[in-house]
PDB file of N, CA and C in Angstrom:
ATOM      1  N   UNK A   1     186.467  80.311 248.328  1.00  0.00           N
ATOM      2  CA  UNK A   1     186.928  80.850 249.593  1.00  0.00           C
ATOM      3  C   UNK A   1     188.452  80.849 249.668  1.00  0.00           C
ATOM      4  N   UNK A   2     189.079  80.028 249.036  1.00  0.00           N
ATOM      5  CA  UNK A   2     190.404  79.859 249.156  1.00  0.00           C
ATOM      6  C   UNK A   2     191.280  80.597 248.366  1.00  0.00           C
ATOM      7  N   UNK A   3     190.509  81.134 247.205  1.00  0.00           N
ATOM      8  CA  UNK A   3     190.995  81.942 246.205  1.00  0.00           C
ATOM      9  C   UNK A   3     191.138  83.138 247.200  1.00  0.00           C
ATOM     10  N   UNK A   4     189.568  83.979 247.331  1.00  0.00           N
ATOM     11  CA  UNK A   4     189.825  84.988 248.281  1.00  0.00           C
ATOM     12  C   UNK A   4     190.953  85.223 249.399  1.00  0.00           C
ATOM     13  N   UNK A   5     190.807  83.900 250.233  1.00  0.00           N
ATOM     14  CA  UNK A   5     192.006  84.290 251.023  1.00  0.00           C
ATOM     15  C   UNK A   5     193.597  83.983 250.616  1.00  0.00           C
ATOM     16  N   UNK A   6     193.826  83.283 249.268  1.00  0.00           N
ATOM     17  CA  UNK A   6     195.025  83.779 248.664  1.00  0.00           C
ATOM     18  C   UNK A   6     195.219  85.241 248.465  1.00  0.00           C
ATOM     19  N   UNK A   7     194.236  85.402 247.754  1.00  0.00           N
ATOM     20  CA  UNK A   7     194.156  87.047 247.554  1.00  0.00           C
ATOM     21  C   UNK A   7     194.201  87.867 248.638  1.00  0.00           C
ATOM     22  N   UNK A   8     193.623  88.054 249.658  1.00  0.00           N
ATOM     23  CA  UNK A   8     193.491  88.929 250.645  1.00  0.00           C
ATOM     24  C   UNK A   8     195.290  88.712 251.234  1.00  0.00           C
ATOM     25  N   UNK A   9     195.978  87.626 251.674  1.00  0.00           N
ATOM     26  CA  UNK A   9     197.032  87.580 252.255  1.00  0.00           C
ATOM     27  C   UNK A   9     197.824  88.188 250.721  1.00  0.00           C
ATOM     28  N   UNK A  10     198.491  87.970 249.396  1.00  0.00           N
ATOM     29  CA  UNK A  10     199.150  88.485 248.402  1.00  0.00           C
ATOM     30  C   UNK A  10     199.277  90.201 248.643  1.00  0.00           C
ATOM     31  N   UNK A  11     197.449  90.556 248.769  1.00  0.00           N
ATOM     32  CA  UNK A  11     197.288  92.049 248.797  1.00  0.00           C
ATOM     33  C   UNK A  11     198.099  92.505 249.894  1.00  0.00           C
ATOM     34  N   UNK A  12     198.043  92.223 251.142  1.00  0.00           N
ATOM     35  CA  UNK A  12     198.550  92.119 252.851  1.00  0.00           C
ATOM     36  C   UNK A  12     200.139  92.504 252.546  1.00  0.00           C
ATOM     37  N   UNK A  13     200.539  91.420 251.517  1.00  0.00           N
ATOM     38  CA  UNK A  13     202.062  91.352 251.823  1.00  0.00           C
ATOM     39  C   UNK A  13     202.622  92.678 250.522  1.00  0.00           C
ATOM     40  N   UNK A  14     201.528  92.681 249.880  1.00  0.00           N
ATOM     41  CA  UNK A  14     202.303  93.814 248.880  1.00  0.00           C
ATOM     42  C   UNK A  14     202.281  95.294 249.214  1.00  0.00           C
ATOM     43  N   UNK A  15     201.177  95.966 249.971  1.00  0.00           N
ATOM     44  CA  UNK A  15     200.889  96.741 250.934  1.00  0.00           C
ATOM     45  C   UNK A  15     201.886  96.797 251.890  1.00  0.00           C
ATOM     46  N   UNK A  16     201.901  96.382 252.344  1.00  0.00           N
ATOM     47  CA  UNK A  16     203.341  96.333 254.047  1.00  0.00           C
ATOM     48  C   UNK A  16     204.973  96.292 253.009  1.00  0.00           C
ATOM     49  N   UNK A  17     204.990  95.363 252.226  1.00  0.00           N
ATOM     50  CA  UNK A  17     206.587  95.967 251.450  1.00  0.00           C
ATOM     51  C   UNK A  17     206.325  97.490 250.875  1.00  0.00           C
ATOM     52  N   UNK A  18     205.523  97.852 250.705  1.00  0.00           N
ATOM     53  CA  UNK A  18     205.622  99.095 250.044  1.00  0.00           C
ATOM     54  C   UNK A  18     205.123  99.999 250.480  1.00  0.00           C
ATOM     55  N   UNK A  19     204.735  99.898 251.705  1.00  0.00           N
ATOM     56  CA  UNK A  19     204.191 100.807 252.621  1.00  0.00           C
ATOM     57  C   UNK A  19     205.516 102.024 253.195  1.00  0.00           C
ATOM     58  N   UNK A  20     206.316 100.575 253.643  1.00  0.00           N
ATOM     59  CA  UNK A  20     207.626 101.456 254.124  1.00  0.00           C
ATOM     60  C   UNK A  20     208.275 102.468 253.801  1.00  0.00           C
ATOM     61  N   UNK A  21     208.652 103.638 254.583  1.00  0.00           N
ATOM     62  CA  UNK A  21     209.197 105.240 254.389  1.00  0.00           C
ATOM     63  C   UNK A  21     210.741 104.662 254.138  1.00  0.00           C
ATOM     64  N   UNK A  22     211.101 105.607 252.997  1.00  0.00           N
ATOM     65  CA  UNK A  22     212.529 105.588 252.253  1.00  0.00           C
ATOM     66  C   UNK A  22     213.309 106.507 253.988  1.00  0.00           C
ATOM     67  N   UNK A  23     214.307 105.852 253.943  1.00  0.00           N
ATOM     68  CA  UNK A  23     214.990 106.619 255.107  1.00  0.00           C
ATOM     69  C   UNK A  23     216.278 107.576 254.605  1.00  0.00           C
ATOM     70  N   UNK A  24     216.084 107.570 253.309  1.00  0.00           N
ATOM     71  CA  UNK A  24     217.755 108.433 252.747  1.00  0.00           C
ATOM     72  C   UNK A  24     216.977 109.801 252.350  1.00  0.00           C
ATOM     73  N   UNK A  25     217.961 110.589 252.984  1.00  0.00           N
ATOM     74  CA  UNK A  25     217.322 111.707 252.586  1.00  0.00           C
ATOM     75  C   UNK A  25     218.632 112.136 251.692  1.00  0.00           C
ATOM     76  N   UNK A  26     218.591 113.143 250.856  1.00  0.00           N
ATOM     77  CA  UNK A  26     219.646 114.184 249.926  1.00  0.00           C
ATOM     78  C   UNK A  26     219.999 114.232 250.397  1.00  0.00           C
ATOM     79  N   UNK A  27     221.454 114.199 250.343  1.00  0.00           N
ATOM     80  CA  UNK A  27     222.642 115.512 250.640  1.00  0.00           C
ATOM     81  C   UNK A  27     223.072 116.741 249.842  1.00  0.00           C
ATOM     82  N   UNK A  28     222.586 118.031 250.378  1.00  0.00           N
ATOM     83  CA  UNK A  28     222.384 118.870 249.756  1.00  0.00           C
ATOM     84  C   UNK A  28     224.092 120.052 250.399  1.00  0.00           C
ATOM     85  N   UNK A  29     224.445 120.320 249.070  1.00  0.00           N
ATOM     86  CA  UNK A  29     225.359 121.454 249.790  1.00  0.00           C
ATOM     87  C   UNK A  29     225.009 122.470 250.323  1.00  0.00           C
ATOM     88  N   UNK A  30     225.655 123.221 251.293  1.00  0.00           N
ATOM     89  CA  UNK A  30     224.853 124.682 251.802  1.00  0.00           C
ATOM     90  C   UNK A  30     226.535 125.450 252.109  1.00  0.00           C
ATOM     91  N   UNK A  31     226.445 126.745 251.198  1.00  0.00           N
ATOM     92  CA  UNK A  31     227.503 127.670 250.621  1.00  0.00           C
ATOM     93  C   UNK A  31     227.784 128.594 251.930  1.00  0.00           C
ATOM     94  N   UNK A  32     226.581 127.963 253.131  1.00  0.00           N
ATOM     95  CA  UNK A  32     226.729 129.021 254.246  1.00  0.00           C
ATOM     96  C   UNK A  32     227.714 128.307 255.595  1.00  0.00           C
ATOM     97  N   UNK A  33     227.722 126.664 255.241  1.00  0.00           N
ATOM     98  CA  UNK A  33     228.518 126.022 256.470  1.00  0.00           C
ATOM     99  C   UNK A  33     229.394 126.006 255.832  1.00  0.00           C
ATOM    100  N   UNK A  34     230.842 125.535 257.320  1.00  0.00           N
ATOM    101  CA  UNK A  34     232.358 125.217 256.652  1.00  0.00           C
ATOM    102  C   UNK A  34     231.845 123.877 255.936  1.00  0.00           C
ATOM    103  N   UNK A  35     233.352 123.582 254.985  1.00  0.00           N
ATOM    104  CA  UNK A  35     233.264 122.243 254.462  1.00  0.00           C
ATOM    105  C   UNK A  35     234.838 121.921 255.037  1.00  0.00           C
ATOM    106  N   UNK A  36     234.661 120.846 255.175  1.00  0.00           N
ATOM    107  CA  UNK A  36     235.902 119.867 255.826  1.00  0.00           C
ATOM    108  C   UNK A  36     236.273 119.156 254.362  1.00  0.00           C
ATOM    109  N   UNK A  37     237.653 119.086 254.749  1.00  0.00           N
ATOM    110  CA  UNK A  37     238.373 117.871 253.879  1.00  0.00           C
ATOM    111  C   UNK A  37     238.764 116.983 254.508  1.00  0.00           C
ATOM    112  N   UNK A  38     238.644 116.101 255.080  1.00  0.00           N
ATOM    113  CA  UNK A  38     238.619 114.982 255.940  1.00  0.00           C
ATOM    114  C   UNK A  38     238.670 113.709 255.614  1.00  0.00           C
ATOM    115  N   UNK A  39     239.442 112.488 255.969  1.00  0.00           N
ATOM    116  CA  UNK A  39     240.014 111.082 255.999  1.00  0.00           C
ATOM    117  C   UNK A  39     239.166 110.524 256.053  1.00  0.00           C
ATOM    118  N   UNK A  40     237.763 109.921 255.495  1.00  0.00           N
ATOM    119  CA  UNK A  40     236.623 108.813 255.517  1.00  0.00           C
ATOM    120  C   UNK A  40     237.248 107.080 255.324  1.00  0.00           C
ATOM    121  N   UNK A  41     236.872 106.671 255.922  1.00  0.00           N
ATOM    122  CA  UNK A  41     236.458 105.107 255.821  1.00  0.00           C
ATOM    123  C   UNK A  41     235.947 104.332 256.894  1.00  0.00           C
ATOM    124  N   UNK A  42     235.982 103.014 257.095  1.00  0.00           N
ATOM    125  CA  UNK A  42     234.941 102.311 257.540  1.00  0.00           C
ATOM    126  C   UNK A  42     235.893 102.377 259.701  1.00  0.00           C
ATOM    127  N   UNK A  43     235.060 102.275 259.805  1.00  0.00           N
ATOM    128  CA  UNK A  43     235.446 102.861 260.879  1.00  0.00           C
ATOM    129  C   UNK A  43     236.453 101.788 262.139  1.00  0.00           C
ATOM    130  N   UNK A  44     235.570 100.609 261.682  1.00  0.00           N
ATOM    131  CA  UNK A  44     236.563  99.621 262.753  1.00  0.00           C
ATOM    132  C   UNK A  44     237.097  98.782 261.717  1.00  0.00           C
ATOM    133  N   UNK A  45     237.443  98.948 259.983  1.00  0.00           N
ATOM    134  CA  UNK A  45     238.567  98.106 259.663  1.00  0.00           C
ATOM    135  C   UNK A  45     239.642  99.213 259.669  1.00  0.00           C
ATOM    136  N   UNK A  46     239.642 100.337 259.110  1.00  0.00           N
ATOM    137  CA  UNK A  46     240.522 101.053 258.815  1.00  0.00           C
ATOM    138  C   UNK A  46     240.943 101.761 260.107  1.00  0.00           C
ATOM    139  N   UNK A  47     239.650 102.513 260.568  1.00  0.00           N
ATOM    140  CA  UNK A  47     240.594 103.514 261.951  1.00  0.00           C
ATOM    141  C   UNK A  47     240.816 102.588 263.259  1.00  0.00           C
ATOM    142  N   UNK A  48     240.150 101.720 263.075  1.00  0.00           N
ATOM    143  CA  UNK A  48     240.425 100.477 264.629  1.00  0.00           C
ATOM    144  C   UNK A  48     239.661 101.312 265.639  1.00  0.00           C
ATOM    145  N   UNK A  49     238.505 101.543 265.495  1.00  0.00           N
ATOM    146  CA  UNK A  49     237.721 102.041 266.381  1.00  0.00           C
ATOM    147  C   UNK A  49     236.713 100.846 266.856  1.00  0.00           C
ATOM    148  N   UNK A  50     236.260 101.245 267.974  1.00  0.00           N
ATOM    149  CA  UNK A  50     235.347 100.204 268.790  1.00  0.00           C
ATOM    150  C   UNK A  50     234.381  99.922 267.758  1.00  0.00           C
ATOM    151  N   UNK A  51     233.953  98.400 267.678  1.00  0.00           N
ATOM    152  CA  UNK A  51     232.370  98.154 266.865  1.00  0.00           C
ATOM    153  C   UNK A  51     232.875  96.689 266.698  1.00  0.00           C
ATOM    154  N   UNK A  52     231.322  96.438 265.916  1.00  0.00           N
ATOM    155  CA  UNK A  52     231.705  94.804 265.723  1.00  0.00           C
ATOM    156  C   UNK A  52     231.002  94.785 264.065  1.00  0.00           C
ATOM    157  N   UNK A  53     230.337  96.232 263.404  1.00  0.00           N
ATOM    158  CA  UNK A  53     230.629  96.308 262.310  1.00  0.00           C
ATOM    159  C   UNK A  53     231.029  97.020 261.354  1.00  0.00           C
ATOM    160  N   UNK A  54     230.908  96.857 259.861  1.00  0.00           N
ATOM    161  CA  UNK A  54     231.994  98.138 259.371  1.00  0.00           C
ATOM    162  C   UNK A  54     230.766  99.418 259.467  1.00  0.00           C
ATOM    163  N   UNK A  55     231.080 100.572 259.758  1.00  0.00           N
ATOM    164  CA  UNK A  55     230.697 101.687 259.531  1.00  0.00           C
ATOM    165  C   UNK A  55     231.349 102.415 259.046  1.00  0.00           C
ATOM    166  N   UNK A  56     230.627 103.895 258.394  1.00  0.00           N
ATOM    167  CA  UNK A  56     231.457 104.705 258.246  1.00  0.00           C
ATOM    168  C   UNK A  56     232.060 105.623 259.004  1.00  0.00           C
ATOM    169  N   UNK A  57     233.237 106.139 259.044  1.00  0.00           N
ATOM    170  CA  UNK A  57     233.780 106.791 259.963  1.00  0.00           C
ATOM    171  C   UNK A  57     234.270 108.454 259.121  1.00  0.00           C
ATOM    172  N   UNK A  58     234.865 109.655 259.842  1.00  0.00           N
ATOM    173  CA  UNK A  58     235.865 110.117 259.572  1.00  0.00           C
ATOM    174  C   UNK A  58     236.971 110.849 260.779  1.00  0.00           C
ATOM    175  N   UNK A  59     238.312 111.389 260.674  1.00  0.00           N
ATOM    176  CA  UNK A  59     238.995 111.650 261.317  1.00  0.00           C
ATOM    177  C   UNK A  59     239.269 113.066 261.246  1.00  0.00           C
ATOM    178  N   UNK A  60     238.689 113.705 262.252  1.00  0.00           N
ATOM    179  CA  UNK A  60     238.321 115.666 262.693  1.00  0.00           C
ATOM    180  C   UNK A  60     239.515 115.772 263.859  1.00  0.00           C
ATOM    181  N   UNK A  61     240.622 116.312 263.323  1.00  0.00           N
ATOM    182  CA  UNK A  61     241.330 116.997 264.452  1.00  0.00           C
ATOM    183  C   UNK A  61     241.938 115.756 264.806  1.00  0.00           C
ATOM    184  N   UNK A  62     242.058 115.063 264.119  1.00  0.00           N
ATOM    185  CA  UNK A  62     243.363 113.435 265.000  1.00  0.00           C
ATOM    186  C   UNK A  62     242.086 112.676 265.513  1.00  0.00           C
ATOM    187  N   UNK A  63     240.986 113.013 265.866  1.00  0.00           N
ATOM    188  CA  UNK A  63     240.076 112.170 266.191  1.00  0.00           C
ATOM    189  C   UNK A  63     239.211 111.415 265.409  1.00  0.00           C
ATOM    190  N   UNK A  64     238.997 110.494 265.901  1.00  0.00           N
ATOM    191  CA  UNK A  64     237.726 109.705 265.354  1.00  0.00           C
ATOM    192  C   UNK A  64     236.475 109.893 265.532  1.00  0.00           C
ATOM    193  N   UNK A  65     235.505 109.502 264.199  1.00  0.00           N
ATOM    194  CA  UNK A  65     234.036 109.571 264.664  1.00  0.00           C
ATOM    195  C   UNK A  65     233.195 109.033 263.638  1.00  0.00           C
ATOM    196  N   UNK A  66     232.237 108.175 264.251  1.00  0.00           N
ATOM    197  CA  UNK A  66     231.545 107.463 263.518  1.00  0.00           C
ATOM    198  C   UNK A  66     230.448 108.296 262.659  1.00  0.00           C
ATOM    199  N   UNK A  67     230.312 108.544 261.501  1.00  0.00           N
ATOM    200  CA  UNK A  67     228.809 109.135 260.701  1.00  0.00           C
ATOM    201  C   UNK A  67     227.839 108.956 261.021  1.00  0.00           C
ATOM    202  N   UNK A  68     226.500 109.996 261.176  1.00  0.00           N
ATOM    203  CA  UNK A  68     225.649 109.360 260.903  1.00  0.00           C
ATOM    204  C   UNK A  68     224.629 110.591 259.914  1.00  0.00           C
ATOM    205  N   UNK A  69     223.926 110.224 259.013  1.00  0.00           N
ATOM    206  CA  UNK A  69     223.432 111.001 258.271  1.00  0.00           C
ATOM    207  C   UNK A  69     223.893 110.748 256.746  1.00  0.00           C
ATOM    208  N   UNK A  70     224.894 109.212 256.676  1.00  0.00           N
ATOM    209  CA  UNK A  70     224.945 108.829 255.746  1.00  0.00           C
ATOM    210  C   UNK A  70     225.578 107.777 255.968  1.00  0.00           C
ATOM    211  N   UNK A  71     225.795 106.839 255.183  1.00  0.00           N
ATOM    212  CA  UNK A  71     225.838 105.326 255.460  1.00  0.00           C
ATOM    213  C   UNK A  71     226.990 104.554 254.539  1.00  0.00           C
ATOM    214  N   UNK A  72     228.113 103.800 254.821  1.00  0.00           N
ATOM    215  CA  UNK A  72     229.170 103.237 254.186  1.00  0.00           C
ATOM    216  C   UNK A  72     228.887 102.450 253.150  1.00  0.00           C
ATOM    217  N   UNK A  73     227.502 102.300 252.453  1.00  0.00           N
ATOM    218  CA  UNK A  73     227.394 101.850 251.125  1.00  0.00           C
ATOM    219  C   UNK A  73     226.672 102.638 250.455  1.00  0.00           C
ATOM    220  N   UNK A  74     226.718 103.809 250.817  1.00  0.00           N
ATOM    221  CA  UNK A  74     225.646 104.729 250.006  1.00  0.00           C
ATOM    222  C   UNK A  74     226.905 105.338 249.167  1.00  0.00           C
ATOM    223  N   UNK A  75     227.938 105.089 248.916  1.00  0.00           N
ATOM    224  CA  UNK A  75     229.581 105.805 248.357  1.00  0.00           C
ATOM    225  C   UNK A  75     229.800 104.463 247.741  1.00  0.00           C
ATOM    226  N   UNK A  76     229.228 103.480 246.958  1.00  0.00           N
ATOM    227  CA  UNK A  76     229.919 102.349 246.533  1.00  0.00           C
ATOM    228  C   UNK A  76     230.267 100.957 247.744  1.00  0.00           C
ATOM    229  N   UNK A  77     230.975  99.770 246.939  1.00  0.00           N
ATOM    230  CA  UNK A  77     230.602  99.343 247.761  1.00  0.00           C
ATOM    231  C   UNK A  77     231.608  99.067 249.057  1.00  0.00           C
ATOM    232  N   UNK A  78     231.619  98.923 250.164  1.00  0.00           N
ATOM    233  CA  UNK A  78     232.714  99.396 251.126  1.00  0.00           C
ATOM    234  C   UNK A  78     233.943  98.063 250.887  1.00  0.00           C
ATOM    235  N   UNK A  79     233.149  97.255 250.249  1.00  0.00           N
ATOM    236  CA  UNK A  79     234.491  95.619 250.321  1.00  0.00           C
ATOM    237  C   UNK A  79     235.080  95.848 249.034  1.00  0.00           C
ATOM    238  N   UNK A  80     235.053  96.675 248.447  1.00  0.00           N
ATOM    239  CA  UNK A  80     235.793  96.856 246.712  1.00  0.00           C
ATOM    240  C   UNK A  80     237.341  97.283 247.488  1.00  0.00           C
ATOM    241  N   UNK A  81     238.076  96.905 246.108  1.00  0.00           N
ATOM    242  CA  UNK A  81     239.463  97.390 246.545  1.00  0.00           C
ATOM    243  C   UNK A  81     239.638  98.375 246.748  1.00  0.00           C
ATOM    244  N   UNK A  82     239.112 100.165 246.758  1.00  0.00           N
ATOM    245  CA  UNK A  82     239.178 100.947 246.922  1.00  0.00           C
ATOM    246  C   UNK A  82     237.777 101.801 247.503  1.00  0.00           C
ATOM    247  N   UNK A  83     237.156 100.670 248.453  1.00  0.00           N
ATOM    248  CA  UNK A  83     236.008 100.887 249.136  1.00  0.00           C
ATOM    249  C   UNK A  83     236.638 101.732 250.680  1.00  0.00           C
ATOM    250  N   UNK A  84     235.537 101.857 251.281  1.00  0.00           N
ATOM    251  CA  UNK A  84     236.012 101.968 252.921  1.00  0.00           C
ATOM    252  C   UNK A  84     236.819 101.258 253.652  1.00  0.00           C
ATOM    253  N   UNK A  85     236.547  99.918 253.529  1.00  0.00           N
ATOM    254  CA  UNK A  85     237.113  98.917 254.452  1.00  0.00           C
ATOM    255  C   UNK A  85     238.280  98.242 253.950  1.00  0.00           C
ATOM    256  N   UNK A  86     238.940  99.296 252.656  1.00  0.00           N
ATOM    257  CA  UNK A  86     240.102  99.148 252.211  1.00  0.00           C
ATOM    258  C   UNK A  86     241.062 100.187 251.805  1.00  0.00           C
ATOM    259  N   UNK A  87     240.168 101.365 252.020  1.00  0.00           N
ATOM    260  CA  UNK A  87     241.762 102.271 251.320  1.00  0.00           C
ATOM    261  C   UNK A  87     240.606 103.686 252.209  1.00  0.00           C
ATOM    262  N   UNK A  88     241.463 104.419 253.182  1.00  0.00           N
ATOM    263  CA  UNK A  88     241.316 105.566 253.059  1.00  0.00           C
ATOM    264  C   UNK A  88     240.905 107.020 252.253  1.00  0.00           C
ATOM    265  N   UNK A  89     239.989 107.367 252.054  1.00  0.00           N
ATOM    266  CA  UNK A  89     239.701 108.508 251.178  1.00  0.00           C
ATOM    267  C   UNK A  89     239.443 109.891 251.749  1.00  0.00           C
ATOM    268  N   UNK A  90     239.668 110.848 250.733  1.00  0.00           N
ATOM    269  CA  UNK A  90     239.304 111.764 251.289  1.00  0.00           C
ATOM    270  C   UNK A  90     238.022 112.677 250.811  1.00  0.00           C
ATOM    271  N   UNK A  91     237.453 112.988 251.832  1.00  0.00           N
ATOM    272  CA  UNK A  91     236.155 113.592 251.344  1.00  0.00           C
ATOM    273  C   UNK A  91     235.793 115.157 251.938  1.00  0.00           C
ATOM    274  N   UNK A  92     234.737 115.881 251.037  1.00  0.00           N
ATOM    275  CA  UNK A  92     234.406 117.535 251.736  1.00  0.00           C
ATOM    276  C   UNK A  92     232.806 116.901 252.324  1.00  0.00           C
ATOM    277  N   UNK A  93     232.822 117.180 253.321  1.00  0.00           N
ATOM    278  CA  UNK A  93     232.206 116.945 254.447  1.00  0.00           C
ATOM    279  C   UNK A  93     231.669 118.395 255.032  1.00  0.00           C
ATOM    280  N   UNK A  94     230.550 118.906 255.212  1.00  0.00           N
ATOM    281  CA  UNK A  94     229.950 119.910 255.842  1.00  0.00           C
ATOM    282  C   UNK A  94     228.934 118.871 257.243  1.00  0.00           C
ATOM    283  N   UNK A  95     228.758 119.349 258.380  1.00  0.00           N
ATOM    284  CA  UNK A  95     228.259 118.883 259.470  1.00  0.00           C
ATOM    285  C   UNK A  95     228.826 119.234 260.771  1.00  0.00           C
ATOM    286  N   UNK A  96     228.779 118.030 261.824  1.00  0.00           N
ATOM    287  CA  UNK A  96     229.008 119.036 263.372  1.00  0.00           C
ATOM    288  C   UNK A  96     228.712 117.690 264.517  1.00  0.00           C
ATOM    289  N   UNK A  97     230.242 118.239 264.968  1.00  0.00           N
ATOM    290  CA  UNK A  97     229.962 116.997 266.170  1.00  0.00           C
ATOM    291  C   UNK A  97     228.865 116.799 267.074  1.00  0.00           C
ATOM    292  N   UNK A  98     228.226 115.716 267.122  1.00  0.00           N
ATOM    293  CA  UNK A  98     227.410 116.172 268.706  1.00  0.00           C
ATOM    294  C   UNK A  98     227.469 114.746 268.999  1.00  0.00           C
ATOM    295  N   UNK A  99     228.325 115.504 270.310  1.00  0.00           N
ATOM    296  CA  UNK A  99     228.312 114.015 270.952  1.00  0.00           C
ATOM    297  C   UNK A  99     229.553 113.172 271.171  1.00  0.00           C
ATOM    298  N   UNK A 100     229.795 112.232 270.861  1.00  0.00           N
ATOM    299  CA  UNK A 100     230.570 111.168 270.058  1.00  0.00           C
ATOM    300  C   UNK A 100     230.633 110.661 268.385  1.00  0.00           C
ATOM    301  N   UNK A 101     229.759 111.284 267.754  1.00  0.00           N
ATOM    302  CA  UNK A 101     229.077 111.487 266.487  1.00  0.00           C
ATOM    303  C   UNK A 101     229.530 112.599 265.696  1.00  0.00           C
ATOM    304  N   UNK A 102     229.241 112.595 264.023  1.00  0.00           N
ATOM    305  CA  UNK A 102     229.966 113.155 263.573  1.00  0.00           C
ATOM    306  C   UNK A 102     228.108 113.590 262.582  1.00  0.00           C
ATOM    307  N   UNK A 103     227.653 114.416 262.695  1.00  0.00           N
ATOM    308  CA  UNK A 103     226.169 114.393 262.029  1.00  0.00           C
ATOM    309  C   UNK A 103     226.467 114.969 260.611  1.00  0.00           C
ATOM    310  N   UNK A 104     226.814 114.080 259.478  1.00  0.00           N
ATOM    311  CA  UNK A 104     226.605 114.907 258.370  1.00  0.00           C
ATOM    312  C   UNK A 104     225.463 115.025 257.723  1.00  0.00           C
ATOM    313  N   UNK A 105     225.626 116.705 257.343  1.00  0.00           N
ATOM    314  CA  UNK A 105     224.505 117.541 256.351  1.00  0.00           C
ATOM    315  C   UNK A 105     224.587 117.322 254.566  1.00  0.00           C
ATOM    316  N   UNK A 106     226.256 117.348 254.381  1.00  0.00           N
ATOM    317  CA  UNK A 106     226.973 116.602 252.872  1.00  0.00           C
ATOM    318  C   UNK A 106     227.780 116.035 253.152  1.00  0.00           C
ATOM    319  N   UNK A 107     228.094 114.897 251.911  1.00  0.00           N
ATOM    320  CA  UNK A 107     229.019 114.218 251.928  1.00  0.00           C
ATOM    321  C   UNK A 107     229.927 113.721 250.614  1.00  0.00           C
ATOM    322  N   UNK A 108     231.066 114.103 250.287  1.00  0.00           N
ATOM    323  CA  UNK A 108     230.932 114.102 248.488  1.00  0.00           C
ATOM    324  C   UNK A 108     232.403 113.300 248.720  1.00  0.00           C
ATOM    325  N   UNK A 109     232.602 112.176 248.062  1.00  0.00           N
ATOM    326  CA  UNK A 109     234.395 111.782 248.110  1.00  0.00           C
ATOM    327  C   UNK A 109     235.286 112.355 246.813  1.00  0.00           C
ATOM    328  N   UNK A 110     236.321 112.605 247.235  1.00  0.00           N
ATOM    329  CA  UNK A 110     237.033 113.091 246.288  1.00  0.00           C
ATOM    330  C   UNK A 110     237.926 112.192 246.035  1.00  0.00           C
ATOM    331  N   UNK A 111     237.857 112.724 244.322  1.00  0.00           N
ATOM    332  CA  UNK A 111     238.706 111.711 243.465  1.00  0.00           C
ATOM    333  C   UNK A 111     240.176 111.519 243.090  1.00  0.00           C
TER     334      UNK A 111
END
């Protein structure tokens, strides 16, 4: 009996870790939107924007705006010396404000 219910809880827990939906989707280019060249990094070490953690950010028109549709470690890692939360980069960016938000569709940094 005890075997079984080792087993039944092992099965339980390997099922539910791997059950979970991947949340990254592609970033795919599209030859039909503008692309931006735009100032990326982490949003409240570098641009001093409101938050209490690092995100990614970029700067459209003198303004600020936080990403979403891609994420400040999906580009390496943001605490490296030439991460987000240390050196400004610049990246081509296709997407569209809404909001307070900056929704990107691509996101590619340039070297």
């Amino acid at each position: 009996m005890k075997k079984i219910f080792i087993l039944a809880i092992s099965l339980f827990s390997f099922l539910v870790s791997f059950s979970q939906e991947s949340s990254k989707k592609k970033m795919v280019f599209d030859p039909t939107k503008k692309v931006y060249e735009l100032e990326s990094a982490c949003g409240t070490c570098m641009f001093k924007m409101q938050g209490k953690t690092c995100k990614l950010a970029v700067k459209l028109n003198n303004k600020n705006y936080y990403v979403e549709g891609t994420g400040i470690d999906d580009h390496g890692d943001a605490h490296d010396k030439d991460g987000f939360c240390n050196a400004i980069r610049k990246a081509k960016v296709q997407g569209e404000v809404v909001g307070d938000k900056f929704k990107v569709t691509y996101f590619e940094l340039i070297k």
